[in-house]
N, C-alpha and C. Protein backbone atom coordinates (compact mmCIF):
# COMPACT_ATOMS: atom_id res chain seq x y z
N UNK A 1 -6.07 35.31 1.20
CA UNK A 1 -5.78 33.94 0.82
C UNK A 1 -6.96 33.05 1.21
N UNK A 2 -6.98 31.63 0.55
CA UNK A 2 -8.45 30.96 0.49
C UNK A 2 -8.09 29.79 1.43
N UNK A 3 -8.73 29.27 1.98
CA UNK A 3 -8.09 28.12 2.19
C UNK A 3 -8.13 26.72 0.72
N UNK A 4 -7.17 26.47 0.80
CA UNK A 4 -7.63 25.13 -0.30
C UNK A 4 -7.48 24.12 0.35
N UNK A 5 -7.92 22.88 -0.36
CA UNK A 5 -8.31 21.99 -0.49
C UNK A 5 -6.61 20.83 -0.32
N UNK A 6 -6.60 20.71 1.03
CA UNK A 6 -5.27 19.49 1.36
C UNK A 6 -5.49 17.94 1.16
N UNK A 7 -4.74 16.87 0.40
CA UNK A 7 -5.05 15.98 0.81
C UNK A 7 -3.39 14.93 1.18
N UNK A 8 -2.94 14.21 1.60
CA UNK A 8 -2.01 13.47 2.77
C UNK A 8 -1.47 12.34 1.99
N UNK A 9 -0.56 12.73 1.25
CA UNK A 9 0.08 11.59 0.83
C UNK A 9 0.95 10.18 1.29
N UNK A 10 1.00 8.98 0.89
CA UNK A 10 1.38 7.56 1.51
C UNK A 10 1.53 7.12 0.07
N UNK A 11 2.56 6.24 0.44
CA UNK A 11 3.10 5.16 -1.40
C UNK A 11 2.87 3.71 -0.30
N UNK A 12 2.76 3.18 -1.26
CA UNK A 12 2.58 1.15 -0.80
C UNK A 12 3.44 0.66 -1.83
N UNK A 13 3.62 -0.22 -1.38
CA UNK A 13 4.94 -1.22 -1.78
C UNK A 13 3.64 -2.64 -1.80
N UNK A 14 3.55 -3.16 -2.89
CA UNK A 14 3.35 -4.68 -3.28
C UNK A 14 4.12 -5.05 -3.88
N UNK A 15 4.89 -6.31 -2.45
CA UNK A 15 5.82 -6.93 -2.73
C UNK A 15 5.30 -8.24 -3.70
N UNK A 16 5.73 -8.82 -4.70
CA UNK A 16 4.78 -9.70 -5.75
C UNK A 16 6.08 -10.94 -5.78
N UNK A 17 5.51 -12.08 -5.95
CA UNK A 17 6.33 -13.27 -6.30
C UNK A 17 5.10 -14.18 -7.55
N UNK A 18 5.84 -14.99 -8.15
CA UNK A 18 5.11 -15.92 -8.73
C UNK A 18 4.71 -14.76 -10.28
N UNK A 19 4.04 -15.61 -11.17
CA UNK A 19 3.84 -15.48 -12.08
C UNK A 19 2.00 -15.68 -12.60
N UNK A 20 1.39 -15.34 -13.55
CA UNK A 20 0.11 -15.75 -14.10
C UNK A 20 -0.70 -15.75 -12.41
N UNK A 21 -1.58 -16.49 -12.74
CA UNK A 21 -2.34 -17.65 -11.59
C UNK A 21 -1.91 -17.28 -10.49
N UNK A 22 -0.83 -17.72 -10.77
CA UNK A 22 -0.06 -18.07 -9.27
C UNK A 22 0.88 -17.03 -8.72
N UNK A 23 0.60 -15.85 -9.29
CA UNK A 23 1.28 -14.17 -8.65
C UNK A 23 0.32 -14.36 -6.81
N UNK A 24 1.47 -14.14 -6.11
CA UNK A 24 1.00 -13.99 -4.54
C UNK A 24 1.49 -12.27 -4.29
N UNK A 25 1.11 -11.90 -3.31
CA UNK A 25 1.20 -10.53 -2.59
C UNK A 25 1.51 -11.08 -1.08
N UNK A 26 2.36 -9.86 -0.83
CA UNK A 26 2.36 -10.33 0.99
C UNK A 26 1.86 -9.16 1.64
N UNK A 27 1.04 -9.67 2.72
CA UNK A 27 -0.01 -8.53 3.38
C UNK A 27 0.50 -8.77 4.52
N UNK A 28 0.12 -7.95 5.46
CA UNK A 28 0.19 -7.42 6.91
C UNK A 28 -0.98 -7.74 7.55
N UNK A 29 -1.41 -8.10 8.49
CA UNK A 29 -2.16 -8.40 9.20
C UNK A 29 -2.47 -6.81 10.54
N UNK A 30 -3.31 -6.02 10.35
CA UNK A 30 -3.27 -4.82 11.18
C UNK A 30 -3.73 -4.79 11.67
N UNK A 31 -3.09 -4.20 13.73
CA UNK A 31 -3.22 -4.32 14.80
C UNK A 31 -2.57 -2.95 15.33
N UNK A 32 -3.48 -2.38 16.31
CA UNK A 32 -3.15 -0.68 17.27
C UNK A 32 -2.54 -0.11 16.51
N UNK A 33 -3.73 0.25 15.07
CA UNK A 33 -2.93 1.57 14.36
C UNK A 33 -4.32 2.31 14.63
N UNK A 34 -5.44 2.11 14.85
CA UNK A 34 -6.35 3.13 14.64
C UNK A 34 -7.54 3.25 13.68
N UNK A 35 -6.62 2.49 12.56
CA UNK A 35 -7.58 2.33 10.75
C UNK A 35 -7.22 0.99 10.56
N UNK A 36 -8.37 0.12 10.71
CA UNK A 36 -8.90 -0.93 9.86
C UNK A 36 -8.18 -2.15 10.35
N UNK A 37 -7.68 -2.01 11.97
CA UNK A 37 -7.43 -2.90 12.12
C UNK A 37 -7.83 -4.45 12.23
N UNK A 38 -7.37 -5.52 11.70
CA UNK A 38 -7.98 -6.30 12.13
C UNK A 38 -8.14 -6.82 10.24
N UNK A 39 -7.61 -5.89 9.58
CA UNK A 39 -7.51 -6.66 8.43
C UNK A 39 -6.33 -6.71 7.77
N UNK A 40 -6.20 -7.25 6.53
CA UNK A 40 -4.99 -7.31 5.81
C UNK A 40 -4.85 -6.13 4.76
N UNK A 41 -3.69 -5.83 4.45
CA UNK A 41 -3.17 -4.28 3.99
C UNK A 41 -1.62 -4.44 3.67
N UNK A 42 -1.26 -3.92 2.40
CA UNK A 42 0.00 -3.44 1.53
C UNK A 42 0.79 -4.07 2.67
N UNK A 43 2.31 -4.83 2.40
CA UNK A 43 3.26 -4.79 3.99
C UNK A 43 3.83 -3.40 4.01
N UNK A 44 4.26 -3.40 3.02
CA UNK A 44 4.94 -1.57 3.43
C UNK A 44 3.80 -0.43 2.88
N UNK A 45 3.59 0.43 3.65
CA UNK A 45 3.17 1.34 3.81
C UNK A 45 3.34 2.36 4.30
N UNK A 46 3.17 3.86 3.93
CA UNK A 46 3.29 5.04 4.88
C UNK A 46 2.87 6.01 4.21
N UNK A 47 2.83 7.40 5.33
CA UNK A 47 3.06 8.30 5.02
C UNK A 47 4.36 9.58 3.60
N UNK A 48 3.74 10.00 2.83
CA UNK A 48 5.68 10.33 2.38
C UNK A 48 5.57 11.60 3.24
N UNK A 49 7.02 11.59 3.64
CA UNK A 49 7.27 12.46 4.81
C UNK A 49 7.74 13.72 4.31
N UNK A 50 7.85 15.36 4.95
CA UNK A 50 8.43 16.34 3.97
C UNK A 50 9.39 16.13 3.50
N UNK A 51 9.41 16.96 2.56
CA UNK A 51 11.02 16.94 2.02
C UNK A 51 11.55 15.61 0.93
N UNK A 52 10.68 14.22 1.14
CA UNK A 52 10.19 12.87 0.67
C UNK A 52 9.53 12.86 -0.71
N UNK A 53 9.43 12.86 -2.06
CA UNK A 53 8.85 11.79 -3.04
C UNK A 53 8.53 10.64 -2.78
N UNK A 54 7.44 10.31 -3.56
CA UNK A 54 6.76 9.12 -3.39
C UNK A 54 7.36 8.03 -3.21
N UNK A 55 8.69 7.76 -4.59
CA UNK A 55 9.44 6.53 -4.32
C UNK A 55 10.47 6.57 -3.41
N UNK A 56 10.80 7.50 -2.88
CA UNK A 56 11.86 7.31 -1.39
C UNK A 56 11.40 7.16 -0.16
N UNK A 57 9.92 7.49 -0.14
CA UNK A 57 9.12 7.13 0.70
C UNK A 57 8.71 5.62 0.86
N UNK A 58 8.52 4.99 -0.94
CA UNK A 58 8.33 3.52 -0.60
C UNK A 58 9.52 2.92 -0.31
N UNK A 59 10.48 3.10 -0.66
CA UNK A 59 12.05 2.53 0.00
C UNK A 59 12.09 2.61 1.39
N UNK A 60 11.61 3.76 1.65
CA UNK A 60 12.00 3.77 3.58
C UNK A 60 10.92 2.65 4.04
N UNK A 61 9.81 3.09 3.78
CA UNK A 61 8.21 2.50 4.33
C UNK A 61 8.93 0.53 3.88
N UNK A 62 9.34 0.17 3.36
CA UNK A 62 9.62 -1.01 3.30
C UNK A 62 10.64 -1.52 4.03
N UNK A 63 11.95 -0.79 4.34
CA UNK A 63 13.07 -0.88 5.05
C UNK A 63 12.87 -0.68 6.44
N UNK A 64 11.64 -0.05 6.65
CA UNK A 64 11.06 0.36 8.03
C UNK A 64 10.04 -0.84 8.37
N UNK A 65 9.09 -1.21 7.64
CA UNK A 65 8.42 -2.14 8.05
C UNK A 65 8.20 -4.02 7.81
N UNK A 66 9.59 -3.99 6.53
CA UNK A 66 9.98 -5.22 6.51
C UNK A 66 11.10 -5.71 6.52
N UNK A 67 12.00 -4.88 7.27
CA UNK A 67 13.43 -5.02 7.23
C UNK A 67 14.47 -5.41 5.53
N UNK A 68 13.79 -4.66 4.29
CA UNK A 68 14.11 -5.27 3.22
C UNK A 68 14.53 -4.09 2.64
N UNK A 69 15.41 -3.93 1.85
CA UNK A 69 16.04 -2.75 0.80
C UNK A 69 15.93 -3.35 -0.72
N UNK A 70 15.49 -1.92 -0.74
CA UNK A 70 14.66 -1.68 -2.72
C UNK A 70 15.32 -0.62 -3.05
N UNK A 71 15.95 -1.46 -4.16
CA UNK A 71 16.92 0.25 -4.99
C UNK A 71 15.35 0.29 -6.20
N UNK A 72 15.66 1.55 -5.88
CA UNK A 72 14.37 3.03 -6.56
C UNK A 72 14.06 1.88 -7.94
N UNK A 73 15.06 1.86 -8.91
CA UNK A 73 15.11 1.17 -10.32
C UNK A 73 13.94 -0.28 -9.87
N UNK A 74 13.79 -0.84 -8.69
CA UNK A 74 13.21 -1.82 -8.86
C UNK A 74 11.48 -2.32 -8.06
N UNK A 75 10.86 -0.17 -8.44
CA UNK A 75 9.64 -0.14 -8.22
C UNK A 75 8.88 0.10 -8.95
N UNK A 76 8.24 -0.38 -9.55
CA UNK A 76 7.00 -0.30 -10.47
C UNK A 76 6.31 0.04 -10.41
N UNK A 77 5.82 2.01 -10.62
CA UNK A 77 4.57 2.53 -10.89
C UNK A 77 3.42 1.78 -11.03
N UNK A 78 2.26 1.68 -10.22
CA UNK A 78 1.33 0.59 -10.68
C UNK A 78 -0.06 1.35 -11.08
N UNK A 79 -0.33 2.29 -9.68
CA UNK A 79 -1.82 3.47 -9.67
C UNK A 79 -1.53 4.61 -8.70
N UNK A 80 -2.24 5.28 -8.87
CA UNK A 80 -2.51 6.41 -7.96
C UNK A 80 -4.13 6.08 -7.58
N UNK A 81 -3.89 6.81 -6.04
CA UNK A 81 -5.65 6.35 -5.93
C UNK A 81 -5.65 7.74 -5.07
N UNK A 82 -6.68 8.59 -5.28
CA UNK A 82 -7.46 9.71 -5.08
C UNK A 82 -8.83 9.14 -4.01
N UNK A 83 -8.67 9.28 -2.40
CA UNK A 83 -9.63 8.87 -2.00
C UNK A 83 -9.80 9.41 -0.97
N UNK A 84 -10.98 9.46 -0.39
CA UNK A 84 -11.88 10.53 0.71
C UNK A 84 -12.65 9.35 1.40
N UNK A 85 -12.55 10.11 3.10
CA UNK A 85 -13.50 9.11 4.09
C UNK A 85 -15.57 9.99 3.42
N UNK A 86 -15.27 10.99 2.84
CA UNK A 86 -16.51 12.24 3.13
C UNK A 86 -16.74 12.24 3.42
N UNK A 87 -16.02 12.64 5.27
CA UNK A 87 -16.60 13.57 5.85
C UNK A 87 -15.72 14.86 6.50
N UNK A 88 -15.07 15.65 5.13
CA UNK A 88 -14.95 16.90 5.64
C UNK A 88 -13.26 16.67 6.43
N UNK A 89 -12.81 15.74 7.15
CA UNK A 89 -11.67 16.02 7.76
C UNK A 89 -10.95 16.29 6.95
N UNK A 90 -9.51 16.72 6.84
CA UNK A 90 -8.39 16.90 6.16
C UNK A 90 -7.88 15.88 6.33
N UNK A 91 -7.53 15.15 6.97
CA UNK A 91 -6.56 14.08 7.58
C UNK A 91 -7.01 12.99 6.80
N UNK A 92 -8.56 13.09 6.57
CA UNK A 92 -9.02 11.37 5.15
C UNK A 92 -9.12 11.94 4.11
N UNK A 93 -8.42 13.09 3.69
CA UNK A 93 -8.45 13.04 2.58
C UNK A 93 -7.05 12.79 1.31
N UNK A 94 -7.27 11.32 1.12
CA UNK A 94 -5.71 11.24 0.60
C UNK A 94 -5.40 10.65 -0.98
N UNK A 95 -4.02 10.75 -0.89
CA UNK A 95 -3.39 10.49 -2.46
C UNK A 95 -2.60 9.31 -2.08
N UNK A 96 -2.84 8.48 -2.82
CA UNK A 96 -1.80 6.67 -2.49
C UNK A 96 -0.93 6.62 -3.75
N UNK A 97 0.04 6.31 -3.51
CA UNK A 97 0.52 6.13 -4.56
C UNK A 97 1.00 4.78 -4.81
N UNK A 98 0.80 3.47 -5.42
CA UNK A 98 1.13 1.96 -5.14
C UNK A 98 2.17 1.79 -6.11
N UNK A 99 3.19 1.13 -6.20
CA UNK A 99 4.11 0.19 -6.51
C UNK A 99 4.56 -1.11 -6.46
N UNK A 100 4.71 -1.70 -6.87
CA UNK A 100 5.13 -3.25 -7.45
C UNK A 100 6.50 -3.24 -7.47
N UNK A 101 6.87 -4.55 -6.87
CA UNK A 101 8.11 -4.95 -6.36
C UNK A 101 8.73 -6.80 -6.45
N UNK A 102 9.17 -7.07 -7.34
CA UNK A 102 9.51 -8.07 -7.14
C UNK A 102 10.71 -8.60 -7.19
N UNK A 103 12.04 -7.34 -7.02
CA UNK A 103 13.44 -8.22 -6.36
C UNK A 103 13.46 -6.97 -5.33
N UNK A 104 14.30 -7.48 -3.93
CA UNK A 104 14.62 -6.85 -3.10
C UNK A 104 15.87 -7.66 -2.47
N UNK A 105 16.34 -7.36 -1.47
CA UNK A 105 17.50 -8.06 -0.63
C UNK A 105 16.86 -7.66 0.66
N UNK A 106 16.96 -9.52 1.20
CA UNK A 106 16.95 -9.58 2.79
C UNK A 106 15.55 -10.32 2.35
N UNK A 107 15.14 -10.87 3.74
CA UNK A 107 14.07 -11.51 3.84
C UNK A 107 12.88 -11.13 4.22
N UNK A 108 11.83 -10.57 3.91
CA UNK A 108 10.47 -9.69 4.69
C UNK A 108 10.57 -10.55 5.70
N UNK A 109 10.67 -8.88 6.97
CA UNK A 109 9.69 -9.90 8.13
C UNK A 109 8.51 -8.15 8.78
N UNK A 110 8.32 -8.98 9.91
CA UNK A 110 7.25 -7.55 10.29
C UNK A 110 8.60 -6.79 11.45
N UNK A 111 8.78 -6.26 10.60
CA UNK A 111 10.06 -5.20 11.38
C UNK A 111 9.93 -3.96 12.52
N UNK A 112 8.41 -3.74 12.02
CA UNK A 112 7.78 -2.48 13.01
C UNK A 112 6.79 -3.56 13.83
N UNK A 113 7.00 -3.53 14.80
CA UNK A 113 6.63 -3.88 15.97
C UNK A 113 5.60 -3.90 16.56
N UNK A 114 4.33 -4.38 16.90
CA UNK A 114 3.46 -3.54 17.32
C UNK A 114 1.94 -3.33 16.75
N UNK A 115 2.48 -3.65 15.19
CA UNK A 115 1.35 -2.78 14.69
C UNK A 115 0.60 -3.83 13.47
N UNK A 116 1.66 -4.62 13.61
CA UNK A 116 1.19 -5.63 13.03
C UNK A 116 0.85 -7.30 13.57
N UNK A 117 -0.20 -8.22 12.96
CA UNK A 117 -0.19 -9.73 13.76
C UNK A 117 0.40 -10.47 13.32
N UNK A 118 0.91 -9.95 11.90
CA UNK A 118 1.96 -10.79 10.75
C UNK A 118 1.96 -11.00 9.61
N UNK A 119 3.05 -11.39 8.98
CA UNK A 119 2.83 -11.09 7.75
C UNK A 119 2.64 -12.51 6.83
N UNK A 120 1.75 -12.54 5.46
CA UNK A 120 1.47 -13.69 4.81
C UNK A 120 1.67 -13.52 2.96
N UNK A 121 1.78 -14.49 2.82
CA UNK A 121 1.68 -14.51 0.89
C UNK A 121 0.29 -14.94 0.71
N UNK A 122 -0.70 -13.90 -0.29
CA UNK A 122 -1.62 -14.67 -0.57
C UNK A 122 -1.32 -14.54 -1.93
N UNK A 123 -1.55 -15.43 -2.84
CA UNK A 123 -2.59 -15.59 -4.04
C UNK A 123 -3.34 -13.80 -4.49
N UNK A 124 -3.31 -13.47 -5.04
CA UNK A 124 -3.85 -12.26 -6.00
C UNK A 124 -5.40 -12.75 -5.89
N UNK A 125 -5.49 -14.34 -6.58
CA UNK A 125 -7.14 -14.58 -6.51
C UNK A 125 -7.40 -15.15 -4.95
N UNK A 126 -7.11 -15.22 -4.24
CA UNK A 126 -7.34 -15.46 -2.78
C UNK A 126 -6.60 -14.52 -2.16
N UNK A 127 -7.38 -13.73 -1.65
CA UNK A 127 -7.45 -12.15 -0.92
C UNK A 127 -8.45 -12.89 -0.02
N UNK A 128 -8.01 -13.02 1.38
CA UNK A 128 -8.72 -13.02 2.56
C UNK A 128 -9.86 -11.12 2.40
N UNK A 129 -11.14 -11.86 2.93
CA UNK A 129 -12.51 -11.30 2.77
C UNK A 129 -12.04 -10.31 3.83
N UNK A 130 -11.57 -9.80 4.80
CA UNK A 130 -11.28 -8.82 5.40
C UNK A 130 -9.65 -8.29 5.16
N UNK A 131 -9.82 -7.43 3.72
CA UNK A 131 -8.79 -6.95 3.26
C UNK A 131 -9.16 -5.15 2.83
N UNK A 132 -8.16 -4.56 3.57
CA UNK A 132 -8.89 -3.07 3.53
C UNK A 132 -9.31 -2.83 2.03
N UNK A 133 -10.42 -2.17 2.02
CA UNK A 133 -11.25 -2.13 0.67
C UNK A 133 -10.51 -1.22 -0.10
N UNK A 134 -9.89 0.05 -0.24
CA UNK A 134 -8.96 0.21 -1.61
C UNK A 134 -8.00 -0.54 -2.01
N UNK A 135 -7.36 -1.10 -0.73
CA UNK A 135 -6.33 -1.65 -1.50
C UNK A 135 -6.73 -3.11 -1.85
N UNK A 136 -7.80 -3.58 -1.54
CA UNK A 136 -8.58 -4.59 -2.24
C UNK A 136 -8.98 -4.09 -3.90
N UNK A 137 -9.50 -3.24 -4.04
CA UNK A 137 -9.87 -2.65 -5.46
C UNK A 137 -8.45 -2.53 -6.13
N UNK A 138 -7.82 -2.26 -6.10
CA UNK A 138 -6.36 -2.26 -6.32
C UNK A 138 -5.96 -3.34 -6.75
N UNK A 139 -5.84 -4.61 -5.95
CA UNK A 139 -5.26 -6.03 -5.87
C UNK A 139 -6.04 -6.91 -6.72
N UNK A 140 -7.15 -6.67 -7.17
CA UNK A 140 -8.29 -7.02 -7.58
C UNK A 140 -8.31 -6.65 -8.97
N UNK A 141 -8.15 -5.13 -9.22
CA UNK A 141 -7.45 -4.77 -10.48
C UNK A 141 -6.23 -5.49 -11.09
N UNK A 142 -5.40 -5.25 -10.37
CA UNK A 142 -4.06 -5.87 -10.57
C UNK A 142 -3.84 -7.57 -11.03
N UNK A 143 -4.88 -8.07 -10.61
CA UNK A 143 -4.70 -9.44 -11.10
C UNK A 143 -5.65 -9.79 -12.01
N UNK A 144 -6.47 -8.89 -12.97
CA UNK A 144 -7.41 -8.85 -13.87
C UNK A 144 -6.48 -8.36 -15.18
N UNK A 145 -5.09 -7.82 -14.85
CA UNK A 145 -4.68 -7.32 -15.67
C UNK A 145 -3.64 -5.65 -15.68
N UNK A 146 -4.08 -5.14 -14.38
CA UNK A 146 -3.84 -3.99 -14.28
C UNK A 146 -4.84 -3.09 -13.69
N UNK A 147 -5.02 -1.93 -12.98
CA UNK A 147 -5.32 -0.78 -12.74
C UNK A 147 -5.63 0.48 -13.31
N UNK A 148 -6.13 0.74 -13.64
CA UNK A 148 -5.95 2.52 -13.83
C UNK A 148 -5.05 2.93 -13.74
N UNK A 149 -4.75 4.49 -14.68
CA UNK A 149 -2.98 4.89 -13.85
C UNK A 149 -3.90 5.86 -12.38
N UNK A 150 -5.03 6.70 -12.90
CA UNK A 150 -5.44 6.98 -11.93
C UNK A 150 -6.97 6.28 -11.58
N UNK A 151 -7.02 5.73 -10.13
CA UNK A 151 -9.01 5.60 -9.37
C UNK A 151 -8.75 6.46 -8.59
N UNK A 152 -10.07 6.59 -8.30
CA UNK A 152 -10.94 7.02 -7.69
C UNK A 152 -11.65 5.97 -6.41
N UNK A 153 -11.97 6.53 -4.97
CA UNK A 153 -12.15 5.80 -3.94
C UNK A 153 -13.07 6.73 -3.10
N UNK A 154 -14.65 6.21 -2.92
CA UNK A 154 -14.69 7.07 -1.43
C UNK A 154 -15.38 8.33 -1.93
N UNK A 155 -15.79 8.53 -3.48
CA UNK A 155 -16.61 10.08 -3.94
C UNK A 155 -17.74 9.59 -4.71
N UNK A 156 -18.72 9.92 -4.51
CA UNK A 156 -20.15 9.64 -4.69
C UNK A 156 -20.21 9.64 -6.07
């Protein structure tokens, strides 16, 4: 047997309000995770865990980190992003899968503890300048019109 080639799947949840222009996103502010703290990033996020698909993964990852419940019917395939730190670890080498969200029940707050400085609505065209860079390319797409179904991140 060969070894192949692993890469670590995570779904994001962009929670969206507003319309045209004036479509906002709510970001996280990230603090003692390890990666990129210190900027803004998806509010829900994660890992999908075994046994997990992508979209039950973004249901938990949102219920876990913004105290908010999303029935499945009201996530919106948006991109897949295929991306590498290159250098060789297994652990950066990953598959994102993003979704769009704009009804839920309950009120976002920062529910996981810890890891975040807080959470904000920006504007689509006002993305604070320290916003992790895929999911900046992403957000950036997204308010031009859309995304790719699949990018690319992070390969020469």
């Amino acid at each position: 047997m060969t070894d192949r080639y692993q890469v670590v799947p995570a779904s994001y949840v962009l929670l969206l309000r507003g319309e045209g222009e004036r479509t906002e996103v709510l970001l996280q502010l990230r603090v003692n995770t390890g990666y990129m703290d210190g900027h803004w990033a998806a509010a829900a996020a994660g890992h999908v865990e075994r046994g997990e698909d992508a979209l039950r993964a973004a249901v938990r990852e949102a219920r876990e980190e913004l105290g908010v419940t999303i029935a499945p019917a009201d996530l919106v395939p948006l991109t897949t992003v295929h991306r590498t730190h290159g250098n060789g670890r297994p652990i950066d080498e990953r598959v994102d899968f993003y979704f769009t969200c704009r009804r839920w029940t309950g009120e976002p707050q920062a529910a996981e503890t810890g890891k975040t400085a807080g959470l904000t609505w920006f504007r689509l065209a006002e993305l604070p300048a320290a916003t992790v860079p895929h999911e900046r390319a992403v957000l950036d797409a997204l308010r031009e019109g859309g995304p790719a179904a699949i990018r690319s991140h992070g390969f020469g």
